[in-house]
C-alpha atoms as a PDB file:
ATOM      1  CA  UNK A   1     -48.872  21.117 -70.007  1.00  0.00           C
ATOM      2  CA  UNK A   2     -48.534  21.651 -66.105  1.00  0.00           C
ATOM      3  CA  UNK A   3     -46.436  18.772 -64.397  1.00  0.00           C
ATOM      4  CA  UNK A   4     -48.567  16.616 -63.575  1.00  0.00           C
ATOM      5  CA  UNK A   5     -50.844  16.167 -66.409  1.00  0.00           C
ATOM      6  CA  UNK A   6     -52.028  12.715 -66.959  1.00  0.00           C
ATOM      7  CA  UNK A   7     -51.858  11.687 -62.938  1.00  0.00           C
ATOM      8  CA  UNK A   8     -54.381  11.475 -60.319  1.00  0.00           C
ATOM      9  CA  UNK A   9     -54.888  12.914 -56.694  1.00  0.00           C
ATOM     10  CA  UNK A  10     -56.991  12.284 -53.936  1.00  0.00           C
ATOM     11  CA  UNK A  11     -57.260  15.354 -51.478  1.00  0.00           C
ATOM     12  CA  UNK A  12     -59.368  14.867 -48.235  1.00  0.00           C
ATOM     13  CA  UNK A  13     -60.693  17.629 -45.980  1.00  0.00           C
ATOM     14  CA  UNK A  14     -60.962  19.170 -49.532  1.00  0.00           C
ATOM     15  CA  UNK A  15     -64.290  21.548 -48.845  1.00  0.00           C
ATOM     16  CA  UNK A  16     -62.173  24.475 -47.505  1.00  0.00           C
ATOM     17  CA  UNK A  17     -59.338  25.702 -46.281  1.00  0.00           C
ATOM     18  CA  UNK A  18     -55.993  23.919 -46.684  1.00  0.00           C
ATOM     19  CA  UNK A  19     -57.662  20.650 -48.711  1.00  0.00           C
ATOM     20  CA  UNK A  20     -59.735  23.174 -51.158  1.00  0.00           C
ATOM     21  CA  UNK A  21     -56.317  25.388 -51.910  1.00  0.00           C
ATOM     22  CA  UNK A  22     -54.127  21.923 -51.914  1.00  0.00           C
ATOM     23  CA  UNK A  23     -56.706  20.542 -54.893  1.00  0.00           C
ATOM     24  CA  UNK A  24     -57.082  23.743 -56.694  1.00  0.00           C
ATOM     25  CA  UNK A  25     -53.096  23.975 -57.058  1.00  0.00           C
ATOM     26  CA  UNK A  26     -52.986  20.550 -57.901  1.00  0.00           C
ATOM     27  CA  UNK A  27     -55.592  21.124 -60.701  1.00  0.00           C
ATOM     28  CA  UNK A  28     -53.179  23.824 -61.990  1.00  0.00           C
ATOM     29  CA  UNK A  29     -50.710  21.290 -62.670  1.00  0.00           C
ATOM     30  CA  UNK A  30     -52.626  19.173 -64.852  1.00  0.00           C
ATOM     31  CA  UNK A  31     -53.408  16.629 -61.936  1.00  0.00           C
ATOM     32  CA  UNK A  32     -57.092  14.988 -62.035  1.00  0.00           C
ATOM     33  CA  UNK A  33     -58.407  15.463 -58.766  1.00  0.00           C
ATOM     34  CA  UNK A  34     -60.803  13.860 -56.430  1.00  0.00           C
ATOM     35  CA  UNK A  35     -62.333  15.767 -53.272  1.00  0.00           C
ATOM     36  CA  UNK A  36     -63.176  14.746 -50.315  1.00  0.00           C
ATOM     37  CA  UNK A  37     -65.022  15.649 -47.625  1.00  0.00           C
ATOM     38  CA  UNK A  38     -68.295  15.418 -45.775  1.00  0.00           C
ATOM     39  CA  UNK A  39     -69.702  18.581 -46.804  1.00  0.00           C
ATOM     40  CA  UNK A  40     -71.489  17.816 -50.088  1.00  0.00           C
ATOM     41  CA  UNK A  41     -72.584  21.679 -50.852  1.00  0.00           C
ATOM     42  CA  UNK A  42     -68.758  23.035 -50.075  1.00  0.00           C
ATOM     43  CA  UNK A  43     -67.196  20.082 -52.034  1.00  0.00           C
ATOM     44  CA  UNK A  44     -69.420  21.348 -54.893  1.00  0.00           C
ATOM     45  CA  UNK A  45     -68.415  25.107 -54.691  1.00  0.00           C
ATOM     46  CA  UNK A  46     -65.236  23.898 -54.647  1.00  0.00           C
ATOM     47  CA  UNK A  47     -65.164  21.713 -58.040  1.00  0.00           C
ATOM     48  CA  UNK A  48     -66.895  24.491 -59.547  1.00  0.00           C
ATOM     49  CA  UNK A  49     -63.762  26.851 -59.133  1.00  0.00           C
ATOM     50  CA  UNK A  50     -61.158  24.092 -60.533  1.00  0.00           C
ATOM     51  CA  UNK A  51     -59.843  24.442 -64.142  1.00  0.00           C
ATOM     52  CA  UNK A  52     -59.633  20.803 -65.190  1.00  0.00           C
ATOM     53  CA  UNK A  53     -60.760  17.752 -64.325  1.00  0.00           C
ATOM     54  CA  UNK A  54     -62.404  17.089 -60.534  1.00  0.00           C
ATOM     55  CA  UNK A  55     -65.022  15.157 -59.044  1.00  0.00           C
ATOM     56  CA  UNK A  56     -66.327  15.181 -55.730  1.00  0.00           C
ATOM     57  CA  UNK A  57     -66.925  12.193 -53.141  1.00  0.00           C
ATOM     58  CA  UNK A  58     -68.674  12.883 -49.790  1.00  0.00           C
ATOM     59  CA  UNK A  59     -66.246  11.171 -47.331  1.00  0.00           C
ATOM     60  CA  UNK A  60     -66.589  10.619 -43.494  1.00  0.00           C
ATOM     61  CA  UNK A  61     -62.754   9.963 -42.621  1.00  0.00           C
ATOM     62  CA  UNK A  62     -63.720   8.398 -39.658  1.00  0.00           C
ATOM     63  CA  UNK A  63     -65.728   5.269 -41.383  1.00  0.00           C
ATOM     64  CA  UNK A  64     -63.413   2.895 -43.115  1.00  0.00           C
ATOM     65  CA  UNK A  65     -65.976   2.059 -45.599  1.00  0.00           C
ATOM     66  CA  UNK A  66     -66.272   5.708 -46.691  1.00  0.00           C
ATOM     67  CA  UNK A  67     -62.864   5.913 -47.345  1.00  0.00           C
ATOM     68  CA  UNK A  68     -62.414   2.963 -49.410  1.00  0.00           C
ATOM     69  CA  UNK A  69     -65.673   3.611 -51.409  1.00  0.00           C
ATOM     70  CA  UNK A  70     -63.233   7.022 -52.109  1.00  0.00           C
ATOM     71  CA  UNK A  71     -60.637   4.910 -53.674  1.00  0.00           C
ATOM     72  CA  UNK A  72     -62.509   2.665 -55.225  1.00  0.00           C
ATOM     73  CA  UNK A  73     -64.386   5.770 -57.186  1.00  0.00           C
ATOM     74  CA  UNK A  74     -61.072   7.610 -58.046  1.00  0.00           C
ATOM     75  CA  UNK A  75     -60.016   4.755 -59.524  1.00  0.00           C
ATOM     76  CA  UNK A  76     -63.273   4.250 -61.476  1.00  0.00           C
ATOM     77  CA  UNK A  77     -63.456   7.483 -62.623  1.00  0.00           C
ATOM     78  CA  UNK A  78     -59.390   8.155 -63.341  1.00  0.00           C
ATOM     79  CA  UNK A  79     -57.821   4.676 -63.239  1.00  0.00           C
ATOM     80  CA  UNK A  80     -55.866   4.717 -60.421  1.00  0.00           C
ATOM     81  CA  UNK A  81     -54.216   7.378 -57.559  1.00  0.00           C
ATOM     82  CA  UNK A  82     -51.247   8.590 -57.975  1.00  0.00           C
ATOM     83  CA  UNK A  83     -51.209  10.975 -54.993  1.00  0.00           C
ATOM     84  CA  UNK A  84     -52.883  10.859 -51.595  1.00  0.00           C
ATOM     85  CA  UNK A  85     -53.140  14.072 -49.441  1.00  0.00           C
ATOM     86  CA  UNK A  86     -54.270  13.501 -46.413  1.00  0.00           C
ATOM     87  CA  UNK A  87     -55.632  16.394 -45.246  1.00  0.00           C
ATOM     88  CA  UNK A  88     -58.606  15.986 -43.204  1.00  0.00           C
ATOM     89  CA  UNK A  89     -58.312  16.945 -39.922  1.00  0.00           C
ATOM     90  CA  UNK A  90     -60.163  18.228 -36.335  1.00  0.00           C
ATOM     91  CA  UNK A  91     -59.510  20.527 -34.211  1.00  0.00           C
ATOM     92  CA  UNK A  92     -61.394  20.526 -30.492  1.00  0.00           C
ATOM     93  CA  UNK A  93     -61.348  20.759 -27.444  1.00  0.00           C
ATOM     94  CA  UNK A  94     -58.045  19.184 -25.756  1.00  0.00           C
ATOM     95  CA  UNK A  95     -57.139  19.911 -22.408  1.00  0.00           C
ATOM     96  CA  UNK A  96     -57.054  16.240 -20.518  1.00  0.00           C
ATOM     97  CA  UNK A  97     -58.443  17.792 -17.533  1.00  0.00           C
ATOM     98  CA  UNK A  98     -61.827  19.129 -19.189  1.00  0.00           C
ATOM     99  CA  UNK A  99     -62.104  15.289 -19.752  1.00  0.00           C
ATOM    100  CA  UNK A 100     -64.231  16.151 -23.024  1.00  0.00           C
ATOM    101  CA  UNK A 101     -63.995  12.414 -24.579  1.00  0.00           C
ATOM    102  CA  UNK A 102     -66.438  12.808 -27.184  1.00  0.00           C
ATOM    103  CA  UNK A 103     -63.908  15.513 -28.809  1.00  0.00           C
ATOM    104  CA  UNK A 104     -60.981  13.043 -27.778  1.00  0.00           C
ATOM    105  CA  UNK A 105     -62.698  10.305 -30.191  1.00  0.00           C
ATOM    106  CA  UNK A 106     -63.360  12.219 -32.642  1.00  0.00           C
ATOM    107  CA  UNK A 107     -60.074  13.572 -33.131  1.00  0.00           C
ATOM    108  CA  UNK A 108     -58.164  10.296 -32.696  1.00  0.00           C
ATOM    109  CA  UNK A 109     -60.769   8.694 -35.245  1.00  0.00           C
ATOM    110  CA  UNK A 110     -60.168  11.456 -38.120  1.00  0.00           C
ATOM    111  CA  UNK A 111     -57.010  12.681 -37.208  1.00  0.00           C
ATOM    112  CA  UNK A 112     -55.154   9.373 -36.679  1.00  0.00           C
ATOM    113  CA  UNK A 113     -57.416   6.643 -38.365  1.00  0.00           C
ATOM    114  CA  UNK A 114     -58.265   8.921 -40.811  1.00  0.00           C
ATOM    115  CA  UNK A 115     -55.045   8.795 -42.275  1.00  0.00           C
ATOM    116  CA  UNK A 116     -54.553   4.903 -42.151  1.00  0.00           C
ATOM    117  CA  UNK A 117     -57.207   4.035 -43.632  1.00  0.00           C
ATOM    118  CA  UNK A 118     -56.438   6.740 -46.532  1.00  0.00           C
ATOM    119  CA  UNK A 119     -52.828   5.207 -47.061  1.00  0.00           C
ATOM    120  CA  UNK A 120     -54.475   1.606 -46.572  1.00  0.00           C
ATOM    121  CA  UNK A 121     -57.153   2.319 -49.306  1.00  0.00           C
ATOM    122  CA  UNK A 122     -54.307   3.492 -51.967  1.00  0.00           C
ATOM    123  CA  UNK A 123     -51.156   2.067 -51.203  1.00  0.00           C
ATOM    124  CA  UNK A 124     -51.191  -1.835 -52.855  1.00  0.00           C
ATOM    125  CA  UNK A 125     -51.981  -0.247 -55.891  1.00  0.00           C
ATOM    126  CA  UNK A 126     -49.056   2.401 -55.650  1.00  0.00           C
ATOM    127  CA  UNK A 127     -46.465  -0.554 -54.562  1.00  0.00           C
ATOM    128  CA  UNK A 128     -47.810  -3.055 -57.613  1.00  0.00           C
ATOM    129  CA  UNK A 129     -46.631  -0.091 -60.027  1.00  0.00           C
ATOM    130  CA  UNK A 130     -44.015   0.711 -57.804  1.00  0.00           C
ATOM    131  CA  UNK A 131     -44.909   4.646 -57.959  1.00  0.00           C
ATOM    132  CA  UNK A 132     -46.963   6.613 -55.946  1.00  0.00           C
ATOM    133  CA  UNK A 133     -46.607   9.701 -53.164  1.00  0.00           C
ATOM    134  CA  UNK A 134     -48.398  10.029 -50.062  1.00  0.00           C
ATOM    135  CA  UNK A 135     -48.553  13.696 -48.298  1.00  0.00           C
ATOM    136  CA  UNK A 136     -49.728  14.109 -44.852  1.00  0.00           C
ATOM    137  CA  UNK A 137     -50.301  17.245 -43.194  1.00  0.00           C
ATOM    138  CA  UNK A 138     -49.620  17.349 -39.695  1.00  0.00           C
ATOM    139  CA  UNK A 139     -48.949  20.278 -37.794  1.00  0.00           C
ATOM    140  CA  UNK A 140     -46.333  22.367 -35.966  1.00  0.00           C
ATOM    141  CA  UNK A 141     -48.864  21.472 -32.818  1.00  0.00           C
ATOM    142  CA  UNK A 142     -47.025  17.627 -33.252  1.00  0.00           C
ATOM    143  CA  UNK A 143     -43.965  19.131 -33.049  1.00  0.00           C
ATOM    144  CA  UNK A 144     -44.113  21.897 -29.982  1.00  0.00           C
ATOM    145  CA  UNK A 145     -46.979  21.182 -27.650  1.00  0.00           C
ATOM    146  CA  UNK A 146     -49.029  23.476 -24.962  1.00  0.00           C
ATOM    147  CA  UNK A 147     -51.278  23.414 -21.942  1.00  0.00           C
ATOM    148  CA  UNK A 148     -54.533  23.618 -24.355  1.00  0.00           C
ATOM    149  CA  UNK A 149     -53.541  20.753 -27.433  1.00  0.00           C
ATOM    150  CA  UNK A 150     -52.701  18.174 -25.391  1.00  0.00           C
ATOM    151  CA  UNK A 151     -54.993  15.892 -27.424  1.00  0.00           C
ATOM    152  CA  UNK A 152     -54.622  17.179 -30.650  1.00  0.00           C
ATOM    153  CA  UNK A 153     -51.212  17.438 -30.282  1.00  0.00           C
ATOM    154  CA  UNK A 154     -50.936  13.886 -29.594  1.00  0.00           C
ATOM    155  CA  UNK A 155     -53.145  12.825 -32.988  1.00  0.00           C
ATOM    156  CA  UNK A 156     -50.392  15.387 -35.030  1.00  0.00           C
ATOM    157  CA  UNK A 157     -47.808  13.657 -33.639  1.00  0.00           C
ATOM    158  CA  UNK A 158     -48.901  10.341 -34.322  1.00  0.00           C
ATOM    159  CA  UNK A 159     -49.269  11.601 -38.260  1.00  0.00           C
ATOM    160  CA  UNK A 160     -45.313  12.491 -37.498  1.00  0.00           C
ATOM    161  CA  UNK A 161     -44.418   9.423 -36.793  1.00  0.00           C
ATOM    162  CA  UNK A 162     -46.647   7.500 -39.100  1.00  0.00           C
ATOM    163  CA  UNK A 163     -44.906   9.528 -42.081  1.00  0.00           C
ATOM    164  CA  UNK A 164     -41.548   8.363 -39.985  1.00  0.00           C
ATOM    165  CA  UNK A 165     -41.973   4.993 -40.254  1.00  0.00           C
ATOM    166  CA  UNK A 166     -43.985   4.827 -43.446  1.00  0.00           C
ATOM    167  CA  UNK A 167     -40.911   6.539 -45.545  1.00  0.00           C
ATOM    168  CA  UNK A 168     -38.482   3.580 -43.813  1.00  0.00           C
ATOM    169  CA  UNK A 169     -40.854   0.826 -44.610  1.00  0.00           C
ATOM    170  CA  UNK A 170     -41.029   2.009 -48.283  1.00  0.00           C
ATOM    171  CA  UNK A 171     -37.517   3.104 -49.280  1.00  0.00           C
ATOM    172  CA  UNK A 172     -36.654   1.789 -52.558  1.00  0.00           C
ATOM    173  CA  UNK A 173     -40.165   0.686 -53.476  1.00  0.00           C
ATOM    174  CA  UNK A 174     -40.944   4.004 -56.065  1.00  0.00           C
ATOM    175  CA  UNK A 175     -43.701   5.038 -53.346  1.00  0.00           C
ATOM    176  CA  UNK A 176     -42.263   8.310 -51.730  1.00  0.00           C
ATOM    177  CA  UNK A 177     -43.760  10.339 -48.277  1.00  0.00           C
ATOM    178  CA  UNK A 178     -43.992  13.505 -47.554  1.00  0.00           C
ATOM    179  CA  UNK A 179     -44.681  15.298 -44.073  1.00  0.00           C
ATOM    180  CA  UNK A 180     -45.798  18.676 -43.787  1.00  0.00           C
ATOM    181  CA  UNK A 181     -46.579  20.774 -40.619  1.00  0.00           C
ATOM    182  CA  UNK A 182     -48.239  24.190 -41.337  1.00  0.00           C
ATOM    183  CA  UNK A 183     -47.835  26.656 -38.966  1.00  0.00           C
ATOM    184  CA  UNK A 184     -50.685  28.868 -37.772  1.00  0.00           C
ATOM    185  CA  UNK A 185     -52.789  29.352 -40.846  1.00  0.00           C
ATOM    186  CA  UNK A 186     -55.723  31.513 -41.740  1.00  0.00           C
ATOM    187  CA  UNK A 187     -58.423  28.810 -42.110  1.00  0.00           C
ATOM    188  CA  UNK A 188     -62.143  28.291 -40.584  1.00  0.00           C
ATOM    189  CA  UNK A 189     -60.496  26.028 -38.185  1.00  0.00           C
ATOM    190  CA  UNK A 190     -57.376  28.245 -37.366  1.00  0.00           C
ATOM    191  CA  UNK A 191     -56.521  28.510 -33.395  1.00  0.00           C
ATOM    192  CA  UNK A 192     -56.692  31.262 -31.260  1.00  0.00           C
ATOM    193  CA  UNK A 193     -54.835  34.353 -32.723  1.00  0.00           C
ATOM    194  CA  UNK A 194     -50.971  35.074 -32.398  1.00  0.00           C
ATOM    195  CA  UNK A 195     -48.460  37.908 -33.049  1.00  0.00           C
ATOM    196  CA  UNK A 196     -47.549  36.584 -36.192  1.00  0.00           C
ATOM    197  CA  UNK A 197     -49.728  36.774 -39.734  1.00  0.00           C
ATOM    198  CA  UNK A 198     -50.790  33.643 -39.929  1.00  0.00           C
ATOM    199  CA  UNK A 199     -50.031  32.134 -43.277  1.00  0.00           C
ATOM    200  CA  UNK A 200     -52.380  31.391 -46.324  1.00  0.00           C
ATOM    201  CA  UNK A 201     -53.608  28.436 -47.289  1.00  0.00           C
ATOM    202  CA  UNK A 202     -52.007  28.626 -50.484  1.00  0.00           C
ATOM    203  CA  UNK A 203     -48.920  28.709 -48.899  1.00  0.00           C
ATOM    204  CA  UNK A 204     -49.506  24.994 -47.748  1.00  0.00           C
ATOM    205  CA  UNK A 205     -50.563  24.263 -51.364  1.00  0.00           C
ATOM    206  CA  UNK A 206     -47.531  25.096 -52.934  1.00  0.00           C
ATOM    207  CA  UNK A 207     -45.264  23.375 -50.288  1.00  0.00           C
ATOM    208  CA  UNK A 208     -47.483  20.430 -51.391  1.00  0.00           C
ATOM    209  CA  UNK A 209     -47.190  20.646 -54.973  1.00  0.00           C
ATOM    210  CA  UNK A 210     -43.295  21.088 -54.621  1.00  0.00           C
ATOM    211  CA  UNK A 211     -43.204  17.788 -52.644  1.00  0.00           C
ATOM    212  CA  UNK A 212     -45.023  15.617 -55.670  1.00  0.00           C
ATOM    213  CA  UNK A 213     -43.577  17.412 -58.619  1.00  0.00           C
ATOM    214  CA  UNK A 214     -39.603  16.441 -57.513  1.00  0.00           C
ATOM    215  CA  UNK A 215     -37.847  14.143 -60.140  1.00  0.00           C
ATOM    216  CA  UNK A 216     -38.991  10.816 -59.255  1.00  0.00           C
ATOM    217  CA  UNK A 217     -35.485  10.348 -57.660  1.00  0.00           C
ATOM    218  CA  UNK A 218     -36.060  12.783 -55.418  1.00  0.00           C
ATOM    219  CA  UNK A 219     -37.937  11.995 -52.259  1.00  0.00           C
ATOM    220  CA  UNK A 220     -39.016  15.441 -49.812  1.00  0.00           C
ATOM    221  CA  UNK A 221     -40.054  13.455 -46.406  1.00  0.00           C
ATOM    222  CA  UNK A 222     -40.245  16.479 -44.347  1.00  0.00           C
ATOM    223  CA  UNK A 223     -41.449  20.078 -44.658  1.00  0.00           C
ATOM    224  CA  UNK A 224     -42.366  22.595 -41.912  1.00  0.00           C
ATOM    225  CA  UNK A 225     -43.829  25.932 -42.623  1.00  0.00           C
ATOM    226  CA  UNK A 226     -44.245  28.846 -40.403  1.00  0.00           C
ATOM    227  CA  UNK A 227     -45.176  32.589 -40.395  1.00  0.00           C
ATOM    228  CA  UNK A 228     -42.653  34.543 -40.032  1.00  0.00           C
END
């Protein structure tokens, strides 16, 4: 019996990358999981790999209905959400001087709103049984920021401070946060190349599933993971 048979978790961006590892891991530990993400022929692929229970729900991040129709379906098909990853993320163009707005939206609406409306959608029903754990993955990129991520640095940093202030506003309430910033890792939507090997995104998996599997005592807020 893994450790955490018998709960459920919601993992957006799920249809590659950091989201598809962070679900299969999840699976491993007994966890029911629900994927999401707005490729329906990826999300597929990727509940076809899982050993255990997984469904998939094509999710546009950006559009507050899709997002609640999400939670509305885990809790249909499972009962309720026990754990929220959000994952889902973009990554474009974000020098201020290219002045490339459309990108600018798009990453503020998935990157930032994204992630409220996930913890909107899920937290009442985590505070009425006074248990629950949201995980948001941010980024080193909120943390250190260059000439080229101004933007997107900006929307990781926001995450950063949302998991700031969300941890304050629910201390003592059974409903525990968790921020993690990954480091350069070897996904579709990885940056431009470094000196380092980048990590996996396994490696962002397991930092995940040691956040949620603490003693319920036990609350991880922050966790930064680099290449070496």
């Amino acid at each position: 019996m893994g450790k955490l048979t018998g709960k459920t978790a919601v993992v957006t961006g799920a249809s590659s990358g950091i989201g598809a590892a962070v679900a299969e891991h999840l699976a491993n530990e007994g966890a029911n999981v629900v994927l999401a993400a707005r490729r329906k022929d990826k999300l597929d692929g990727v509940v076809s790999k899982i050993n255990g229970n997984a469904i998939a729900v094509v999710t546009d991040m950006a559009k507050k209905s899709d997002v609640d129709d999400l939670a509305k379906r885990a809790i249909e098909e499972f009962g309720q959400v026990d754990i929220y990853v959000n994952n889902a993320g973009a990554v474009l163009g974000s020098r201020i001087q290219d002045g490339q707005t459309e990108n600018w939206d798009q990453m503020i609406d998935t990157n930032i709103k994204g992630v409220l409306y996930g913890i909107n959608s899920t937290l009442p029903g985590m505070l009425e049984r006074s248990s629950g754990h949201v995980v948001n993955i941010a980024s080193v990129s909120g943390l250190e920021v260059n000439k080229v991520s101004a933007v997107y640095s900006a929307t990781k940093f926001a995450v950063h401070a949302l998991s700031m202030s969300l941890e304050k506003e629910l201390a003592r309430t059974g409903v525990r946060v968790t921020n993690i910033s990954p480091g350069q890792v070897d996904t579709a939507i990885a940056s431009k190349p470094s000196d380092r090997e980048p990590l996996k995104a396994d490696d962002i998996a397991k930092a995940v599933v040691y956040a949620v599997t603490q003693p319920d005592y036990v609350n991880v807020n922050e966790i930064t993971v680099r290449p070496v």
